[in-house]
Protein backbone atom coordinates (compact mmCIF):
# COMPACT_ATOMS: atom_id res chain seq x y z
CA UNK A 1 9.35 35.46 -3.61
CA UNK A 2 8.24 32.38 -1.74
CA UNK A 3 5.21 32.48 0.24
CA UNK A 4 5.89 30.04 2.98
CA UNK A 5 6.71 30.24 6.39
CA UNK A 6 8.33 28.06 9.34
CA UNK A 7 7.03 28.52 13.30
CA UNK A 8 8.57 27.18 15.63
CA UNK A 9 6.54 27.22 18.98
CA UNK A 10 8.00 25.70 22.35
CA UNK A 11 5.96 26.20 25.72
CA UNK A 12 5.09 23.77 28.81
CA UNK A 13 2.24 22.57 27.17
CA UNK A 14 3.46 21.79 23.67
CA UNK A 15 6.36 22.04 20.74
CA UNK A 16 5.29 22.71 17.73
CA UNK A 17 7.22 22.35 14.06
CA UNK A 18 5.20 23.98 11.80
CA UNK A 19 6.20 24.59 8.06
CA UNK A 20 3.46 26.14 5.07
CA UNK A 21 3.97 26.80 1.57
CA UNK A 22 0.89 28.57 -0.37
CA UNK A 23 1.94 27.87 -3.42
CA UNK A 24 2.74 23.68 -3.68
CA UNK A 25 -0.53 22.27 -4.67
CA UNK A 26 -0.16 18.26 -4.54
CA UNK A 27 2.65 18.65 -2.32
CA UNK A 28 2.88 15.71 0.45
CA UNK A 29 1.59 16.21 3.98
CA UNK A 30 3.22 15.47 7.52
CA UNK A 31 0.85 15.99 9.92
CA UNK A 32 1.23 14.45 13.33
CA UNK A 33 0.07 16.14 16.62
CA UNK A 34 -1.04 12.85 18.32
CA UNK A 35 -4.46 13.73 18.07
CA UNK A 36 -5.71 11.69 15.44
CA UNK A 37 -8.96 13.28 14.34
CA UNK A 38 -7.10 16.77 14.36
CA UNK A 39 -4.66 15.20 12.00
CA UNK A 40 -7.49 14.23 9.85
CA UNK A 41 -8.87 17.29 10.00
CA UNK A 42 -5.47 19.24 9.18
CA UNK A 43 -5.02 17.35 6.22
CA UNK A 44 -8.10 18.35 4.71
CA UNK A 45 -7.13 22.22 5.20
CA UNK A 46 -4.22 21.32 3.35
CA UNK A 47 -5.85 19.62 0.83
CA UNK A 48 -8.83 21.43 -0.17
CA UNK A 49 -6.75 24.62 0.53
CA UNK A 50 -4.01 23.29 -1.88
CA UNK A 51 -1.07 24.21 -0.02
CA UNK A 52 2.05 21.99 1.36
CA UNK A 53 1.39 21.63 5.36
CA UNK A 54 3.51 20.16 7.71
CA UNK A 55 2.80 20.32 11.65
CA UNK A 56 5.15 18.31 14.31
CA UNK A 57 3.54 18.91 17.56
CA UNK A 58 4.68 16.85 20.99
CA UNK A 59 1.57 18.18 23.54
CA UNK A 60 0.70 16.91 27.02
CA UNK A 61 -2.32 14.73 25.47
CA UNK A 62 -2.39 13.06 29.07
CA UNK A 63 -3.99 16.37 30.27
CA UNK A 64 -6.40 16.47 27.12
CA UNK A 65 -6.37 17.70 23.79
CA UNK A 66 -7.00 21.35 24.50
CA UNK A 67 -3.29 23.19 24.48
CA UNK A 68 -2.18 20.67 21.56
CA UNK A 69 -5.22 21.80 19.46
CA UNK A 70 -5.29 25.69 20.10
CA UNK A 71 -1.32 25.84 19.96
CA UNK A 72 -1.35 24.47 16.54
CA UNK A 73 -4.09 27.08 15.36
CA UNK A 74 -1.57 29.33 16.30
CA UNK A 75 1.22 28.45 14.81
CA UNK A 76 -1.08 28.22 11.58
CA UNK A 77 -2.15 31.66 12.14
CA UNK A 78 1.33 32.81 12.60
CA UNK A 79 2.49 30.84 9.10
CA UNK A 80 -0.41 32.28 7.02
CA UNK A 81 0.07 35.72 8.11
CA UNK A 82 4.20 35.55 7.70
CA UNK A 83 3.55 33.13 4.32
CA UNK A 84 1.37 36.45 2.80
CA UNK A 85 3.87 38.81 3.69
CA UNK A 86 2.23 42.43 2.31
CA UNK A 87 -0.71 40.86 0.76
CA UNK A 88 0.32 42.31 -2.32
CA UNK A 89 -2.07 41.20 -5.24
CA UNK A 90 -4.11 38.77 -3.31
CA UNK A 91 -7.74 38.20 -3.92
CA UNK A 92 -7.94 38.92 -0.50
CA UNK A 93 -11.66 37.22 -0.14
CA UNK A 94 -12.60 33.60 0.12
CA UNK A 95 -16.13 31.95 0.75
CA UNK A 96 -16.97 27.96 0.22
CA UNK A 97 -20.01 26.20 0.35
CA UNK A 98 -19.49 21.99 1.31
CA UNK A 99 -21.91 19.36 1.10
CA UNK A 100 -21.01 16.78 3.52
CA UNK A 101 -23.38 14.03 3.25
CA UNK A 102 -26.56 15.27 5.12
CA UNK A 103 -24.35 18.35 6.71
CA UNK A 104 -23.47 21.67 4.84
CA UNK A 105 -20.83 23.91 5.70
CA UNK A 106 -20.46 27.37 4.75
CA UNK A 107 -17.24 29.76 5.27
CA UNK A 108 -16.36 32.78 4.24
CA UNK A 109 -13.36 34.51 5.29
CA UNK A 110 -11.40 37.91 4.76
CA UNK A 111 -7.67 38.39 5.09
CA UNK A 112 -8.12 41.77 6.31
CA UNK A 113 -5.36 42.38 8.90
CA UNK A 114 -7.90 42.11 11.98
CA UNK A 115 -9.49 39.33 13.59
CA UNK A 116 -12.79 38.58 14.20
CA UNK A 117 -14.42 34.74 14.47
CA UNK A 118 -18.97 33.87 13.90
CA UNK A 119 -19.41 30.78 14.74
CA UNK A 120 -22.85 29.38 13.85
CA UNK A 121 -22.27 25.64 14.93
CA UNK A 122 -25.10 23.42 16.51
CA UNK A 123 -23.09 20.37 17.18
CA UNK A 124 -25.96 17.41 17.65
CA UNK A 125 -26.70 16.43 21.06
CA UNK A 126 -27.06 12.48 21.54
CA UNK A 127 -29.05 11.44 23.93
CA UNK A 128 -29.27 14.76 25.95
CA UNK A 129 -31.99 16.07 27.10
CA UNK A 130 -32.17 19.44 26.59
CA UNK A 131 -29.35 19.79 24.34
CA UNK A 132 -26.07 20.70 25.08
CA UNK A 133 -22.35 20.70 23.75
CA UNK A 134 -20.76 19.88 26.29
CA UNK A 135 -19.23 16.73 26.98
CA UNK A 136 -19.59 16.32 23.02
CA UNK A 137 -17.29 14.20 21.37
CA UNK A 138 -16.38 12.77 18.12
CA UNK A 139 -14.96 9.55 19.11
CA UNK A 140 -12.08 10.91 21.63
CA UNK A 141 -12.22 14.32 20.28
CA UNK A 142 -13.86 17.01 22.19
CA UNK A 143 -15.92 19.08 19.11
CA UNK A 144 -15.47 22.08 21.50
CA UNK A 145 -12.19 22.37 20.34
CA UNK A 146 -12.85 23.27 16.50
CA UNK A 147 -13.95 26.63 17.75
CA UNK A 148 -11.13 27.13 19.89
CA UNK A 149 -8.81 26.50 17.04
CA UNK A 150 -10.20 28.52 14.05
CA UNK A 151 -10.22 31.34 17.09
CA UNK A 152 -6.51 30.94 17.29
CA UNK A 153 -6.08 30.79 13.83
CA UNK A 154 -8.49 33.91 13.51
CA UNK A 155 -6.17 35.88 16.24
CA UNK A 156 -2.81 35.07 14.66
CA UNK A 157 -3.20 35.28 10.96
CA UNK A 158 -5.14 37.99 11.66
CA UNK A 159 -7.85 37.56 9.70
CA UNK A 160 -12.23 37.59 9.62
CA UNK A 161 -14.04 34.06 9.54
CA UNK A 162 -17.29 32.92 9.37
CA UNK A 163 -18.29 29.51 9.76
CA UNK A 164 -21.69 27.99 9.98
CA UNK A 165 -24.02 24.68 9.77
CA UNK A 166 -27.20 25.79 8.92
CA UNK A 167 -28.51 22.12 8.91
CA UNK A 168 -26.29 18.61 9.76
CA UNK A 169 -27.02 15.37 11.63
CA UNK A 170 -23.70 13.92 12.56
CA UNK A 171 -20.72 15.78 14.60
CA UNK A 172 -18.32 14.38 12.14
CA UNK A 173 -19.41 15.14 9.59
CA UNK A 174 -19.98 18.91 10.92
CA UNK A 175 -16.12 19.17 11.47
CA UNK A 176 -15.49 17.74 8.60
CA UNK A 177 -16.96 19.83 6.21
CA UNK A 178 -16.16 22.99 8.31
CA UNK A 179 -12.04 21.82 7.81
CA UNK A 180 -13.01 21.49 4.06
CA UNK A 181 -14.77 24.44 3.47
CA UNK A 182 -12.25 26.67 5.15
CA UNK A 183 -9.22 24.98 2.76
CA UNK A 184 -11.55 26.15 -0.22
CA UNK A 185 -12.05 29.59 1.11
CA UNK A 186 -8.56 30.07 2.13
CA UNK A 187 -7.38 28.46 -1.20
CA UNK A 188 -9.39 31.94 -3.17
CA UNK A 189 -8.37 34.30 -0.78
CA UNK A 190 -4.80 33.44 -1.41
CA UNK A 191 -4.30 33.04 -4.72
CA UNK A 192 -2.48 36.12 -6.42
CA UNK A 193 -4.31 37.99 -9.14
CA UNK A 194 -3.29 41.25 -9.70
CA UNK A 195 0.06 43.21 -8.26
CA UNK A 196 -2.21 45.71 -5.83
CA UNK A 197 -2.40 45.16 -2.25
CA UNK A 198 -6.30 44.51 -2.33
CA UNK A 199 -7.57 47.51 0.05
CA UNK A 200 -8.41 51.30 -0.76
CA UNK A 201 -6.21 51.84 2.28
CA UNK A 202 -3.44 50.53 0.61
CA UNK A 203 -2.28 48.48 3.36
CA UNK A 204 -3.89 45.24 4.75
């Protein structure tokens, strides 16, 4: 069977069109949420992950990017969890390691049928003193909104994550490689290997 999966999320915040295939490496993306970084960002998923990702999403970007960015991480969680279906024969474990420039990036992630989201991110600071996140941004793009979409993501496809930077210089480059490194990680935990749902329990 075809592991792929459409969601289709409408609210008073944002309408989402949100199609995934695991299994169309090289496949063309269409990602536009009118939040151009997350776009970026998305597309990297999709491309280090391998898969065929297409996200529509009309938000009220006039507020901020907040509902646009966590209502796509769930729609994603949604697609991954229907797109897996019983699990059956997946390697069920991912982990990545990315070098981005003076950043790395490390994720490691278990399709396990409950959620749970570490995230060890020290986004850098400019020019406050003492440090602090908030008010962060990579160009127009508040970098408190990464975590609140791998947490929606987490919650929906109903899986563990850990993320962390243990050293990097540049906010970009942080998000960057933590988009990358979860496509990687999500790319081994997908792929089909055996015919066994992956758990002693029999059931994931």
């Amino acid at each position: 069977m075809p592991r792929t999966a459409t969601i289709e999320r409408k609210t008073s915040e944002t309408d989402i069109h949100l199609s995934l295939n695991l299994d169309a490496p090289g496949s063309p993306e269409h990602i536009a949420t009118g939040v151009g970084f997350f776009d970026h960002m998305l597309t990297h998923v999709a491309k280090h992950g391998r898969v065929a990702l297409s996200v529509k999403c009309q938000g009220d970007t006039h507020i901020d990017d907040h509902h646009t960015v966590e209502d796509v991480g769930i729609a994603l969680g949604q697609a991954i969890d229907r797109a897996l279906g019983d699990k059956r024969g997946i390697e069920r474990y991912g982990h990545s390691a990315v070098p981005m420039d003076e950043t790395l990036a490390r994720c490691a992630l278990d399709l396990s049928g409950r959620p749970a989201l570490v995230f060890k991110v020290d986004w850098v600071a400019y020019g406050i003193d003492p440090p602090a996140i908030a008010g962060e941004t990579i160009g127009k793009f508040d970098v408190q909104l990464v975590r609140e979409f791998f947490n929606a993501v987490v919650n929906n496809a109903k899986m563990n994550l850990h993320l962390e930077v243990p050293w990097g210089d540049n906010n970009h480059h942080i998000a960057e490689g933590l988009f990358k490194a979860f496509g990687r990680a999500l790319r081994m935990a997908i792929q089909v290997t055996g015919d066994e749902v992956p758990s002693t329990k029999g059931v994931l």
